[in-house]
Structure formats: structure tokens, C-alpha cells
Protein backbone atom coordinates (compact mmCIF):
# COMPACT_ATOMS: atom_id res chain seq x y z
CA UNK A 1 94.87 229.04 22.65
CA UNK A 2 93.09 228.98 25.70
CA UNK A 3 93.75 228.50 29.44
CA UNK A 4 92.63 224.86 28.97
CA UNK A 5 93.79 224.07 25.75
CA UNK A 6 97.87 225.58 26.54
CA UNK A 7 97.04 223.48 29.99
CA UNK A 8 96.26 220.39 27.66
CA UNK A 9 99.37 220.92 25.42
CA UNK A 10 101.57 221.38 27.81
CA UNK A 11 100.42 218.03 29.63
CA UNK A 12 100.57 216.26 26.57
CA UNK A 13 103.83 217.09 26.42
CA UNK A 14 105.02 216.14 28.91
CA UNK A 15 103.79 212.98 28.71
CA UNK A 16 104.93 211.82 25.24
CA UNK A 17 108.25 213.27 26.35
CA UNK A 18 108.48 210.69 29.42
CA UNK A 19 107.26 208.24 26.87
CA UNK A 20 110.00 208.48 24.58
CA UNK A 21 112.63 208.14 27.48
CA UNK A 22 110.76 204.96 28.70
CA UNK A 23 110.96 203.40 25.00
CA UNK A 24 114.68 203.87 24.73
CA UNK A 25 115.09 202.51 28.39
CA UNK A 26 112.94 199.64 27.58
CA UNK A 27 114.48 199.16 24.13
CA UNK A 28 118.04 198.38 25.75
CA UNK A 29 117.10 196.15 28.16
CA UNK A 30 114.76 194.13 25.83
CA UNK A 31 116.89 194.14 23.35
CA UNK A 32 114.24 196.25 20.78
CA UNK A 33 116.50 198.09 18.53
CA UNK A 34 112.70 199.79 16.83
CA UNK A 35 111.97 201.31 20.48
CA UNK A 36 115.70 202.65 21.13
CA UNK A 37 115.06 204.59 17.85
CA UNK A 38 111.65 205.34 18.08
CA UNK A 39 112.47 207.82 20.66
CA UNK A 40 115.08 209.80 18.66
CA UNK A 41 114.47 211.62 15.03
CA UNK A 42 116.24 210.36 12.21
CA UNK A 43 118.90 213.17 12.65
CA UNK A 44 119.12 213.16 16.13
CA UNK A 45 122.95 213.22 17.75
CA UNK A 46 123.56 211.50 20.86
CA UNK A 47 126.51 211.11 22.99
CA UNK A 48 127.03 207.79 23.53
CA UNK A 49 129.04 207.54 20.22
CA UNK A 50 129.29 208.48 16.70
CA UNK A 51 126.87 207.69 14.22
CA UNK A 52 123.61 208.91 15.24
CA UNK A 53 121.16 206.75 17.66
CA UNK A 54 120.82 204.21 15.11
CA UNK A 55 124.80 203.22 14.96
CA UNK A 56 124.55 203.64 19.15
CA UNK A 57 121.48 201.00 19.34
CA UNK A 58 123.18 198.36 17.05
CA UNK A 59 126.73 199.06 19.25
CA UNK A 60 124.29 198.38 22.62
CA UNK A 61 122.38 195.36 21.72
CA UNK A 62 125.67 193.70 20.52
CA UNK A 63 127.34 194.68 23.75
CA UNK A 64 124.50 193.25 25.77
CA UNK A 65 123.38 190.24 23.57
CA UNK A 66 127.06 189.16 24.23
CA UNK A 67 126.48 189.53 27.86
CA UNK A 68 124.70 186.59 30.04
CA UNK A 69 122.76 189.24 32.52
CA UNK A 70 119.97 191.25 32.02
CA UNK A 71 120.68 194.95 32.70
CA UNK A 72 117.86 197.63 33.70
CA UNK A 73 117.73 201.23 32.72
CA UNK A 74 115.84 203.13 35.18
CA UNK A 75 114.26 207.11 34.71
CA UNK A 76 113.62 208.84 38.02
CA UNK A 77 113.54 212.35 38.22
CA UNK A 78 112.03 213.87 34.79
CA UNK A 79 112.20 218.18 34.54
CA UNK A 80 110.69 219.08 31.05
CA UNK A 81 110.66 222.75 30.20
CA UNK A 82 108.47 223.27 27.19
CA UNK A 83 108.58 225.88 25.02
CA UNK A 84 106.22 225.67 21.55
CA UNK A 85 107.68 222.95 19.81
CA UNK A 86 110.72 222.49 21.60
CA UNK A 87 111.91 221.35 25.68
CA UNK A 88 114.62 221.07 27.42
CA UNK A 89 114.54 217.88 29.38
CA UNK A 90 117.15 216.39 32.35
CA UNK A 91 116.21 212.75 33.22
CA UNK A 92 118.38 210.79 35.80
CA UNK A 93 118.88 207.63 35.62
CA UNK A 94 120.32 204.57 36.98
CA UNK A 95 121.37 202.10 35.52
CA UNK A 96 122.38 198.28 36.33
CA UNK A 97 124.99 197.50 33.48
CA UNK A 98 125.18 193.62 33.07
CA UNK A 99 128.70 192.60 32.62
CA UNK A 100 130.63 189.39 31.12
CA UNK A 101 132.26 186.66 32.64
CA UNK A 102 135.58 188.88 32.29
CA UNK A 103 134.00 191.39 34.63
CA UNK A 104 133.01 188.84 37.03
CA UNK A 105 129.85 189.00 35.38
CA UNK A 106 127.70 191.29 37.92
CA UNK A 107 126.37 194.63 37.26
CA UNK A 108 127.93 197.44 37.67
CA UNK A 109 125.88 201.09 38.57
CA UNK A 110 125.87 203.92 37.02
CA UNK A 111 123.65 207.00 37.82
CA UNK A 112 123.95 210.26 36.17
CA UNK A 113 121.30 212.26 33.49
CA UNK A 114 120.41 212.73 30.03
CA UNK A 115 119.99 216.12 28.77
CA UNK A 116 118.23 215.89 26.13
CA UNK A 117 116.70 218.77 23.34
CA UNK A 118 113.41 217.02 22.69
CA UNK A 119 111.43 218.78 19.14
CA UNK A 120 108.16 218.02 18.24
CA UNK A 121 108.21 217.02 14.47
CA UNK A 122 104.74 216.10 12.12
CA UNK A 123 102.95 215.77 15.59
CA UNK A 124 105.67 213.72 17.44
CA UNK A 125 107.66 214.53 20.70
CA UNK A 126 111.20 212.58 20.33
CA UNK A 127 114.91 213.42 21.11
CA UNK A 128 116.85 215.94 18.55
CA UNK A 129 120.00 216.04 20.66
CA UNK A 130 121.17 213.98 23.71
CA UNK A 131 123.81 214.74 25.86
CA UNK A 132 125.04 212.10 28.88
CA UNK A 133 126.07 212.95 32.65
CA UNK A 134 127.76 210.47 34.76
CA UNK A 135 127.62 211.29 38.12
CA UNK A 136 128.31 208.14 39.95
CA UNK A 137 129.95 204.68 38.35
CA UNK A 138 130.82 201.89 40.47
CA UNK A 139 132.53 198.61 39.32
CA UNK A 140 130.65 195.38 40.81
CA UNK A 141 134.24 193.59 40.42
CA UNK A 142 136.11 195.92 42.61
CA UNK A 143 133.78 198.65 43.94
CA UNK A 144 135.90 201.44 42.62
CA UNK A 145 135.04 204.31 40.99
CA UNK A 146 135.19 204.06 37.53
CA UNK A 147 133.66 207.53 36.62
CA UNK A 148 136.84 208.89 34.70
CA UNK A 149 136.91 206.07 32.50
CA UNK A 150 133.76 207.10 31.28
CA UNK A 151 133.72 209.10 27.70
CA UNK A 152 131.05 211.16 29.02
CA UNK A 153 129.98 214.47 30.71
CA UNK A 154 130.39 214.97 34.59
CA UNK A 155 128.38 215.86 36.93
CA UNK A 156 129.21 219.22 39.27
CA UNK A 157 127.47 221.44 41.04
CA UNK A 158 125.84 224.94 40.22
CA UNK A 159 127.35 226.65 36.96
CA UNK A 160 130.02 223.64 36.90
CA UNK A 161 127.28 221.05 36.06
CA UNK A 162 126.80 220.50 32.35
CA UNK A 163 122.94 221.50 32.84
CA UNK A 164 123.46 224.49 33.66
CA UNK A 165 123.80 225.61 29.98
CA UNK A 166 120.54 224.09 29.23
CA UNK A 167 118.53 225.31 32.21
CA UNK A 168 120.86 228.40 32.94
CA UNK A 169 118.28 231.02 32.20
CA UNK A 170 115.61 228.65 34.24
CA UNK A 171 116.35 227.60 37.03
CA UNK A 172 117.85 230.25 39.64
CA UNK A 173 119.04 229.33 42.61
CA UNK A 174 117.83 230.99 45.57
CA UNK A 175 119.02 234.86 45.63
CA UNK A 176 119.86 235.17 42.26
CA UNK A 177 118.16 236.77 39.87
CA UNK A 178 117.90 234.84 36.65
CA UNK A 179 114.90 234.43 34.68
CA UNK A 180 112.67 231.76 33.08
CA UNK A 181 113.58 230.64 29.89
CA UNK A 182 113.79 227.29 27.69
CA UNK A 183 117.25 227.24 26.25
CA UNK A 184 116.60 226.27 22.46
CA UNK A 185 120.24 225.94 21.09
């Protein structure tokens, strides 16, 4: 390829990449079970339970049918490290999770990332593995932490955050000497 034409794939990328997160984001909140999955493959895994993204979307839109807010799902920071066919992607997130009357029925916040293995398959960027970091959770009913009841990843810093197995060949810190790379397992 070209200068222009790895410029153009690489941009591409990128943006079908932030695409898929924005589906799945949108998906939950809207209740749209077709967008949740249309930003996973078929055999994707994903962390927020067993059963593959398509037993996780039917879990979350009972959860939040059941619940009388709306929640929001927001992507902020998006690094995408692309590699031929395959990136390694950290989106954080925050989210406003709408709880029942039992919960006092506010929201409570959680912010933390996805690290996600994105492929692209027949043409299409979408998520082959996801992986969830909590790095803040707040309860709107009492304001405590509620980050170790959690069944997920947590956040640290340097080689303690789960990232760092992802992005551990790419992103050095400064005065050390690691390389580039896109990790691909």
C-alpha cells in the first residue's frame, strides 16, 4: 500500500472501531438488543458474564427494562492501536446506572475502561474479546464506594493496571525503554 492508502486504512479504522463502541453504548440505553450485538462477533467473549454478548445483552435490557430511569453509557477517551486486521483498544467510560425503587431509585456512577481485542472479519471492525475495568463506583443511595462489589477488573497504576498486558509493549512510560507493539493475544 501506499503512504495514502495505509493513512486511509488506518483512519478507517479507527473510525468503525469508535463506531462499534457507540452502538453497544447506545444499544443499552435504548434498549436495542441488535446494536449491543452488532458491535461484537458472533464468538466474541466479554466480561460482563457468561454466555457470550448475546446472553450479556438479554441479562442488561431485563435489568434496565425493570428499572424506571433511563441510564447513559458514555465513551471518552478512545486509544486504538491497529495492527493489520487486529487493535488493541482501551475506551473509558462512565456510566450513569439507573437503579430501582429498592436503590432509592437514582443512578449510581461508575467510570472505568473496556479493553477490548477488536478483529476485522469479511470487511467489518467489531469486538472479539472484551475485558472490563472499574476504576471508580459510587452508590447514589449512600455515596460509598462500591468498587469491590464489582465482579470486574481494577484499575491500578503502571504494570498493576490490567492494560498494561495489552499495551505493555506500547506504551512506555517516560525513561523506559519498551517498544511499539500491538499485543495480539
Amino acid at each position: 500500500m501506499s503512504g495514502d492508502q495505509d493513512m486511509l486504512a488506518e483512519l478507517t479504522a479507527q473510525f468503525e472501531i469508535r463506531d462499534a463502541l457507540y452502538r453497544f453504548c447506545r444499544g443499552v440505553d435504548r434498549g436495542d438488543r441488535d446494536a449491543m450485538l452488532s458491535a461484537f462477533h458472533p464468538d466474541a467473549t466479554d466480561s460482563h458474564g457468561p454466555g457470550g454478548p448475546a446472553a450479556v445483552a438479554d441479562v442488561l435490557l431485563d435489568r434496565f427494562d425493570r428499572t424506571p430511569g433511563i441510564g447513559q453509557h458514555h465513551i471518552t477517551n478512545v486509544l486504538a492501536e491497529v495492527s493489520d486486521e487486529v487493535a488493541a483498544v482501551e475506551s473509558y467510560f462512565i456510566i450513569f446506572n439507573a437503579q430501582g425503587s429498592d436503590r432509592g431509585g437514582e443512578h449510581d456512577l461508575v467510570g472505568g475502561r473496556y479493553l477490548d481485542r477488536f478483529e476485522k472479519r469479511d470487511g467489518a471492525w467489531r469486538i472479539a474479546r472484551r475485558d472490563i475495568v472499574i476504576d471508580v463506583a459510587r452508590s447514589a443511595l449512600s455515596g460509598d464506594s462500591i468498587l469491590s462489589s464489582l465482579p470486574f477488573l481494577v484499575g491500578g497504576r503502571h504494570e498493576q493496571d490490567p492494560s498494561a498486558a495489552m499495551f505493555g509493549r506500547g506504551r512506555a512510560r517516560p525513561g523506559t525503554a519498551q517498544g511499539k507493539g500491538v499485543s495480539t493475544s
